[in-house]
PDB file of N, CA and C in Angstrom:
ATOM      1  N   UNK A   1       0.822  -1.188   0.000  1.00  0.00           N
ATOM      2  CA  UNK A   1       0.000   0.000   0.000  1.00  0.00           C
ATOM      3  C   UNK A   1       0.870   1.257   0.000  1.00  0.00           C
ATOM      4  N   UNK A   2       1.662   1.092   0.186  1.00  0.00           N
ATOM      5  CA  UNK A   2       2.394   2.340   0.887  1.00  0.00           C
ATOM      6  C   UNK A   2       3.392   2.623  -0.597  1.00  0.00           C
ATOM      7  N   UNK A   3       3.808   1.877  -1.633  1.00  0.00           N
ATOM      8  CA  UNK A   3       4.364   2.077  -3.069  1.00  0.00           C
ATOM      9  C   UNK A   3       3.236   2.633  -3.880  1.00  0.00           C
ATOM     10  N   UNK A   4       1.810   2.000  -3.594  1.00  0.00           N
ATOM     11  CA  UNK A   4       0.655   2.434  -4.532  1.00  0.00           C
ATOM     12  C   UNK A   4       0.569   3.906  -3.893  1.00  0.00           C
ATOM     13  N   UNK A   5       0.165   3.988  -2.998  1.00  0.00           N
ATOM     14  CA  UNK A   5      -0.411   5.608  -1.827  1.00  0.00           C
ATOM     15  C   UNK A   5       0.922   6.592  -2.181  1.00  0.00           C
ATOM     16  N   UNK A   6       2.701   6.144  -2.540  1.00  0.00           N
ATOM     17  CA  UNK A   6       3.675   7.169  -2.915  1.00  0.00           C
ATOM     18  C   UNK A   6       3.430   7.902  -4.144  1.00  0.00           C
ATOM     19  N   UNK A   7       3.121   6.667  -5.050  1.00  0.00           N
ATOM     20  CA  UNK A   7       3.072   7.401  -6.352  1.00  0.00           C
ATOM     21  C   UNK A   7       3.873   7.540  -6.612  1.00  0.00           C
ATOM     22  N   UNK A   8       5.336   7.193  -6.531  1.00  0.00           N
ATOM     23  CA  UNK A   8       6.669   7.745  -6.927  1.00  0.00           C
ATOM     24  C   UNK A   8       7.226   6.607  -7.778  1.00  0.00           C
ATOM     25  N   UNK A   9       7.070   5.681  -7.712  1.00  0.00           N
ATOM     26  CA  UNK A   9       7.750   4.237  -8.493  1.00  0.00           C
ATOM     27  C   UNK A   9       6.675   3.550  -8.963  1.00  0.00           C
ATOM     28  N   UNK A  10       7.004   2.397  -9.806  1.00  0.00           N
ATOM     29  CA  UNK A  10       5.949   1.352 -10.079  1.00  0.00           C
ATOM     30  C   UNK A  10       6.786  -0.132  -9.875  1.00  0.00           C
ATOM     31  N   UNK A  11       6.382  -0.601  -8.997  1.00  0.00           N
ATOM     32  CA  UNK A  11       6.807  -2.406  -8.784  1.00  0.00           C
ATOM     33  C   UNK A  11       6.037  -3.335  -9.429  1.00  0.00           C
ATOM     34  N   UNK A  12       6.327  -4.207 -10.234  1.00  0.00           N
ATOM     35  CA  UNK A  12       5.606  -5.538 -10.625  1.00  0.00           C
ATOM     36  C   UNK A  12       6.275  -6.927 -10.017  1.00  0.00           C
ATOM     37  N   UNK A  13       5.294  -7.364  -9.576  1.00  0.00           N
ATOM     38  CA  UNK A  13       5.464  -8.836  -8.859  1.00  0.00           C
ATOM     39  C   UNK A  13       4.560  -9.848  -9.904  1.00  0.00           C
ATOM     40  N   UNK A  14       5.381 -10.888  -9.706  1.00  0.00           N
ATOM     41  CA  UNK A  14       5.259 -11.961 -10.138  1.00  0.00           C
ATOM     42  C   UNK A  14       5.515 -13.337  -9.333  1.00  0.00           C
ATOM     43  N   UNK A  15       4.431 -13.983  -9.214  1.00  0.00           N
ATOM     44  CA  UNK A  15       4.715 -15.359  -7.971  1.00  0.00           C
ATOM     45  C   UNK A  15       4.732 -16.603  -8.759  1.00  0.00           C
ATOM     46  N   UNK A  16       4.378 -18.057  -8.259  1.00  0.00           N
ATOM     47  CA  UNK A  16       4.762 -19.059  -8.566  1.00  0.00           C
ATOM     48  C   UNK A  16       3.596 -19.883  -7.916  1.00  0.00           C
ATOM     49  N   UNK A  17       2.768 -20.784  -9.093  1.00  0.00           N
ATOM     50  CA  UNK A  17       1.719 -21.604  -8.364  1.00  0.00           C
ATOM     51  C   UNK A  17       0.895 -21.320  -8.742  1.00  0.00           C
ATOM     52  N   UNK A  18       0.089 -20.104  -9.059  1.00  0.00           N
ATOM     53  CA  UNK A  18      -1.254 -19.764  -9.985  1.00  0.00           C
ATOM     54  C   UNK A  18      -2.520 -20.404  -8.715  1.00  0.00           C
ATOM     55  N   UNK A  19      -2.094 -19.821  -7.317  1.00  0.00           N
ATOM     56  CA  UNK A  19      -2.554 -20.259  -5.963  1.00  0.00           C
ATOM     57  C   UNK A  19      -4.125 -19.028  -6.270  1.00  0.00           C
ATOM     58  N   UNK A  20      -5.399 -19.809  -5.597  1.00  0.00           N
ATOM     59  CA  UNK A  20      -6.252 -18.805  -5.449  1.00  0.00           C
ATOM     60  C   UNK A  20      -5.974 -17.460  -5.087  1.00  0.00           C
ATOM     61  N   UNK A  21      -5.441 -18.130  -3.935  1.00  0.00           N
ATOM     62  CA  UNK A  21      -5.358 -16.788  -3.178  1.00  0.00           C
ATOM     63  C   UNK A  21      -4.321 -15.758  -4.026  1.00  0.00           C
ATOM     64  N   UNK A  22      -3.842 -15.915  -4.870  1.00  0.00           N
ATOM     65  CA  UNK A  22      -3.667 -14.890  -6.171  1.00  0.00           C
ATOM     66  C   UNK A  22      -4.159 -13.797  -6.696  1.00  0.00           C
ATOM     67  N   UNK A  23      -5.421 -14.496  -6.843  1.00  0.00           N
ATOM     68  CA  UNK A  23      -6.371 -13.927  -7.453  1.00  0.00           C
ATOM     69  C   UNK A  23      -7.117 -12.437  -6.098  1.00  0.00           C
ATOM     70  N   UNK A  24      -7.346 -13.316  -5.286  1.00  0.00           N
ATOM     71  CA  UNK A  24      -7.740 -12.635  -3.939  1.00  0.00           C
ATOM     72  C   UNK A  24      -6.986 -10.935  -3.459  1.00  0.00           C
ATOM     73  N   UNK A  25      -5.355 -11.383  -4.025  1.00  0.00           N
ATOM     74  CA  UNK A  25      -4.669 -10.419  -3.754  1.00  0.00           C
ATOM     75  C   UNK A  25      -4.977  -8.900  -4.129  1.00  0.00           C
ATOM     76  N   UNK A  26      -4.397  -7.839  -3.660  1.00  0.00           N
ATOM     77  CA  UNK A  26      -4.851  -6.638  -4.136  1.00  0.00           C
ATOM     78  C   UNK A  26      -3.338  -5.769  -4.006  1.00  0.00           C
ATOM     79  N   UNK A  27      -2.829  -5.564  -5.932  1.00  0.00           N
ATOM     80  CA  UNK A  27      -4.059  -5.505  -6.880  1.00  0.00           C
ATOM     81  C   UNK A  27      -3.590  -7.471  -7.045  1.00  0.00           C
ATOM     82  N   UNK A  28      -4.541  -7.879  -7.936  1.00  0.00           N
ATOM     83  CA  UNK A  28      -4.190  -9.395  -8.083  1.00  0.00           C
ATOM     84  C   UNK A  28      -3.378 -10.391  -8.700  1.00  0.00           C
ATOM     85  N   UNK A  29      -2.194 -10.715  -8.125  1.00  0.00           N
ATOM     86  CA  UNK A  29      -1.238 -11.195  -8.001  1.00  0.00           C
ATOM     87  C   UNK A  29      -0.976 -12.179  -9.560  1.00  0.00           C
ATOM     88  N   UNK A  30       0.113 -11.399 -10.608  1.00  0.00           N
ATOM     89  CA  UNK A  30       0.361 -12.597 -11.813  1.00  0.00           C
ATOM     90  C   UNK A  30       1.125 -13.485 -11.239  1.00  0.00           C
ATOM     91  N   UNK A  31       1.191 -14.361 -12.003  1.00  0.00           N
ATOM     92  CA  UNK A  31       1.403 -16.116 -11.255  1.00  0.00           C
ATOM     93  C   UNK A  31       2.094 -16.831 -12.517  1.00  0.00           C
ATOM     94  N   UNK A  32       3.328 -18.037 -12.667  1.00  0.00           N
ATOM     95  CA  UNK A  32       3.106 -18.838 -13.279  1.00  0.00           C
ATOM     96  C   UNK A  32       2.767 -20.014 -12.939  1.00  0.00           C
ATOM     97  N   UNK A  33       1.831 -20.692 -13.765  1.00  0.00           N
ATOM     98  CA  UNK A  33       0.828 -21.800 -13.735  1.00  0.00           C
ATOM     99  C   UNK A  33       1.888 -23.126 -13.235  1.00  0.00           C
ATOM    100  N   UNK A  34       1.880 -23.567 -12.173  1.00  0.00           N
ATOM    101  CA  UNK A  34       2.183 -24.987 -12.101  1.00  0.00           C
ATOM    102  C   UNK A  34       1.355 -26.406 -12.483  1.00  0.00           C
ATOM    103  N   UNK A  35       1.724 -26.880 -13.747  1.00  0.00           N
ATOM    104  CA  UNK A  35       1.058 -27.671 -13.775  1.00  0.00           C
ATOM    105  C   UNK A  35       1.172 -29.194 -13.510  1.00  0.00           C
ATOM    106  N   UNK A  36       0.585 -29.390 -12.286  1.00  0.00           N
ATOM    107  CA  UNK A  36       0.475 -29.929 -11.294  1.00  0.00           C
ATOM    108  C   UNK A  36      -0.267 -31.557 -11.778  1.00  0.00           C
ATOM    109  N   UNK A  37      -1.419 -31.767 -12.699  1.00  0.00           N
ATOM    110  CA  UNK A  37      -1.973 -32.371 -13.057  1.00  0.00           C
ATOM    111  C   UNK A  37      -0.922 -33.221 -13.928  1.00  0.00           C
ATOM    112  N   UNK A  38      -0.227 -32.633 -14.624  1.00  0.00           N
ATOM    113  CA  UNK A  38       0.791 -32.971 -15.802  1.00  0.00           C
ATOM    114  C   UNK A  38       2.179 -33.613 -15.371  1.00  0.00           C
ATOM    115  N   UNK A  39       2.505 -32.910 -14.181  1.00  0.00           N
ATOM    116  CA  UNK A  39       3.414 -33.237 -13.184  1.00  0.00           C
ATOM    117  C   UNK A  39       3.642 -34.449 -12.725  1.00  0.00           C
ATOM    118  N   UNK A  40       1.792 -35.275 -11.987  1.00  0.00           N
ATOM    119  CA  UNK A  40       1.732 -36.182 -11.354  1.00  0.00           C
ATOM    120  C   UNK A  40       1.438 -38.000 -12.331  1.00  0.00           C
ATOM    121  N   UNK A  41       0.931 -37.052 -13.557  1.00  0.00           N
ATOM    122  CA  UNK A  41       1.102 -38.076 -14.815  1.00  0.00           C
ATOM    123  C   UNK A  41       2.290 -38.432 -15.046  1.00  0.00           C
ATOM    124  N   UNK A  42       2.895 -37.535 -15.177  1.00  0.00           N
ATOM    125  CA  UNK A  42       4.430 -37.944 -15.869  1.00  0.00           C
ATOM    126  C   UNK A  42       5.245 -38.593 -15.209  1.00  0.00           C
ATOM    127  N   UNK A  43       4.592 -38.702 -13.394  1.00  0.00           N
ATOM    128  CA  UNK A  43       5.744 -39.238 -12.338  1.00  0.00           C
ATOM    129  C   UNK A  43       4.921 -40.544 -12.200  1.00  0.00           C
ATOM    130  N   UNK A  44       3.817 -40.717 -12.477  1.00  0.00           N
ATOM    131  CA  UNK A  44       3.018 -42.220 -12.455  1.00  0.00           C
ATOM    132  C   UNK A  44       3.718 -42.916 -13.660  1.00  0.00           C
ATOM    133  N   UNK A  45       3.808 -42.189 -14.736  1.00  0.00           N
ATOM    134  CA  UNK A  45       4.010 -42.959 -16.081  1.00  0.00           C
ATOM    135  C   UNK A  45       5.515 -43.219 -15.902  1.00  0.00           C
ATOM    136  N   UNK A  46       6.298 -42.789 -15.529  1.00  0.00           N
ATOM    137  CA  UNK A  46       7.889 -42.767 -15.271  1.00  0.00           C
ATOM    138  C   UNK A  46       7.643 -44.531 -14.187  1.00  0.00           C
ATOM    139  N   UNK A  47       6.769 -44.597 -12.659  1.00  0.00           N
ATOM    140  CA  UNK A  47       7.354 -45.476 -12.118  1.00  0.00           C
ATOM    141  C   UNK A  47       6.458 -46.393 -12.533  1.00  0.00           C
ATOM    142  N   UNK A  48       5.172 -46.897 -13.819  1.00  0.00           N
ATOM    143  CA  UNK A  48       4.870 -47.848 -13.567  1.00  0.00           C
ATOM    144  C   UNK A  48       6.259 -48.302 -15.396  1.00  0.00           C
ATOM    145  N   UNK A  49       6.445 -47.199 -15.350  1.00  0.00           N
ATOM    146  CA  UNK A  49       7.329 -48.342 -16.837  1.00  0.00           C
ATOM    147  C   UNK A  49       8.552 -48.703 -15.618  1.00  0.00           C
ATOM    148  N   UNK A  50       8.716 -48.349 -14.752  1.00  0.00           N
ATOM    149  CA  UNK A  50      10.496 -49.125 -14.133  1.00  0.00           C
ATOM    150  C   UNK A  50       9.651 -50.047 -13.451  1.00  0.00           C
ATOM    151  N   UNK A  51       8.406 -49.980 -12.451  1.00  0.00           N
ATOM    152  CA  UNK A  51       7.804 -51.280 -12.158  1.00  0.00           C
ATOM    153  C   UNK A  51       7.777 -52.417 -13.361  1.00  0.00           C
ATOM    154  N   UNK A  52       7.622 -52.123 -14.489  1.00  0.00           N
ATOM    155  CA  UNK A  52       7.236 -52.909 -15.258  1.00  0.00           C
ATOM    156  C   UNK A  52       9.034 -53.574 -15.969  1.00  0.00           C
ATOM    157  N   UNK A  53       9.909 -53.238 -15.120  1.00  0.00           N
ATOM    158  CA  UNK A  53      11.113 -53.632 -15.843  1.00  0.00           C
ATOM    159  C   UNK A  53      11.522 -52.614 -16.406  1.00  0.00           C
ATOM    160  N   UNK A  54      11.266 -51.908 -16.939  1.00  0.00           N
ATOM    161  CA  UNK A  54      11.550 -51.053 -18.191  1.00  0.00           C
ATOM    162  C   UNK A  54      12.853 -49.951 -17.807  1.00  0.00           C
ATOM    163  N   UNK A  55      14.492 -50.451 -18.639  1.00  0.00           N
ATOM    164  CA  UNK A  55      15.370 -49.348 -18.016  1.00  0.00           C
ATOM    165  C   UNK A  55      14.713 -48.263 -18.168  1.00  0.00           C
ATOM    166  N   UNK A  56      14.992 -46.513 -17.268  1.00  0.00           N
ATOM    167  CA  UNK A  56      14.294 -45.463 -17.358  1.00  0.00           C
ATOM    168  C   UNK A  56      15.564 -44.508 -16.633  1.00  0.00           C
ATOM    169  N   UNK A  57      15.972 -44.053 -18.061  1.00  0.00           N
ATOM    170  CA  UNK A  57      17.349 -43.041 -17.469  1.00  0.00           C
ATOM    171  C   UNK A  57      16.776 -41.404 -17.352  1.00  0.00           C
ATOM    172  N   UNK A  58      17.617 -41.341 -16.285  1.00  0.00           N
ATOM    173  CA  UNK A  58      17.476 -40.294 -15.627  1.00  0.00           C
ATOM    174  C   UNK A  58      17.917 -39.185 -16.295  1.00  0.00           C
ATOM    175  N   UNK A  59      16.373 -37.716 -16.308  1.00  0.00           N
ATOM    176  CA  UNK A  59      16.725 -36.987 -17.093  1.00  0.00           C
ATOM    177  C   UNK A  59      15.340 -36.067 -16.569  1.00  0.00           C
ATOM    178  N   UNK A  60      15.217 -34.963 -17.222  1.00  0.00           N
ATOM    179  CA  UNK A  60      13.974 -34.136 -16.646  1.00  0.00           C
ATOM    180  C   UNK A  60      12.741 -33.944 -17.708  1.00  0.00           C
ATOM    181  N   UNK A  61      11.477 -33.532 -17.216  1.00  0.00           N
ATOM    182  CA  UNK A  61      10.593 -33.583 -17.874  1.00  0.00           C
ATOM    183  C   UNK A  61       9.889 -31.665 -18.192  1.00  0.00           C
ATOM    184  N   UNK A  62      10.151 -31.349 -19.329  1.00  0.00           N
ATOM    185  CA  UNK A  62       9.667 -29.978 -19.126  1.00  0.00           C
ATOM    186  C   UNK A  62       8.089 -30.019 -19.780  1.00  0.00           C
ATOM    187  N   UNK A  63       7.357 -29.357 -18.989  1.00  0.00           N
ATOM    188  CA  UNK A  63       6.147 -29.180 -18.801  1.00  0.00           C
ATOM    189  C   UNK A  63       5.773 -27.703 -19.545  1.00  0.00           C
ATOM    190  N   UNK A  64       4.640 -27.469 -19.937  1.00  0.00           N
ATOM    191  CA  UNK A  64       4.520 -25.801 -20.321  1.00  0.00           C
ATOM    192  C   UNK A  64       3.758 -25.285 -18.931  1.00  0.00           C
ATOM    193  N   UNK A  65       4.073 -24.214 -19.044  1.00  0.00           N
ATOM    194  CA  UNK A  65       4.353 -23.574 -17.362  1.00  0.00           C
ATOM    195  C   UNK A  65       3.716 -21.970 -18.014  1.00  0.00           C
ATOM    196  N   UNK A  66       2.818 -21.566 -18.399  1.00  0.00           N
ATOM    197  CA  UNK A  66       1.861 -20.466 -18.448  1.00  0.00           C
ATOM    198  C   UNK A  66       1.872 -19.495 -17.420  1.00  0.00           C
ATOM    199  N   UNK A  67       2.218 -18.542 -18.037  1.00  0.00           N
ATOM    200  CA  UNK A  67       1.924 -16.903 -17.323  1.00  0.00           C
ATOM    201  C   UNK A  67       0.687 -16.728 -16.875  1.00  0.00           C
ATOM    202  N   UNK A  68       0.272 -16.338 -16.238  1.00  0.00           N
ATOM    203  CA  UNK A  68      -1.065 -15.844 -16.001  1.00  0.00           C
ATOM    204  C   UNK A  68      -1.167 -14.310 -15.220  1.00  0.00           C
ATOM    205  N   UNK A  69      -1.303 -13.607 -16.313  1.00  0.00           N
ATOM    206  CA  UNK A  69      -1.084 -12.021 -16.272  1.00  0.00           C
ATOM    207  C   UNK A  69      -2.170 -11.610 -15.404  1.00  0.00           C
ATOM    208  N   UNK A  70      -2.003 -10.779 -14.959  1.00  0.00           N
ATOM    209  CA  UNK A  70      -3.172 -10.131 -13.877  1.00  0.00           C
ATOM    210  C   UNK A  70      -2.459  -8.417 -13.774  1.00  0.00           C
ATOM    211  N   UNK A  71      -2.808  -7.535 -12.258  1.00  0.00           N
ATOM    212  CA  UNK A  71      -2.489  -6.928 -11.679  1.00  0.00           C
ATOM    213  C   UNK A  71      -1.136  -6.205 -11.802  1.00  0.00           C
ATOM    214  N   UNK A  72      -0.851  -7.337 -11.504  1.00  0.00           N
ATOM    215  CA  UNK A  72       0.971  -7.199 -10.447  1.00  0.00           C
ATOM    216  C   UNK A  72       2.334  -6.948 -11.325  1.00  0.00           C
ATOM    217  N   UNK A  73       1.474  -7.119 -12.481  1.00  0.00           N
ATOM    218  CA  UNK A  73       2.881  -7.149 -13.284  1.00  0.00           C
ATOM    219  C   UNK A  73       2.570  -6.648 -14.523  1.00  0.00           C
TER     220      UNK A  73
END
């Protein structure tokens, strides 16, 4: 409140998680999207192929990870 009420600068924030309470914020908080759904697929599908035998070398999985513009930034 006290950067908005100066009037002298402008700050943009940007968080992580695309959390409700984001939205809630004031003014309302941009976010990038964790996608979380996509996340927990890819870590099921990773241990049922090594359950299943299957070598599975180690390496990372990139996900698309969306801005979600609002307020803050």
């Amino acid at each position: 409140m006290a950067c908005r009420s100066s009037g002298s600068f402008v700050v943009g924030v940007v968080g992580f998680d695309d959390s409700s309470w984001a939205q809630r914020c004031y003014p309302p908080l941009s976010t990038v999207h964790q996608p979380a759904a996509g996340l927990g697929e890819r870590a099921a599908e990773l241990v049922v192929r090594q359950l299943a035998g299957e070598d599975v070398p180690p390496g990372g999985t990139i996900l698309e990870s969306p801005v979600v513009w609002r307020e803050s930034a």
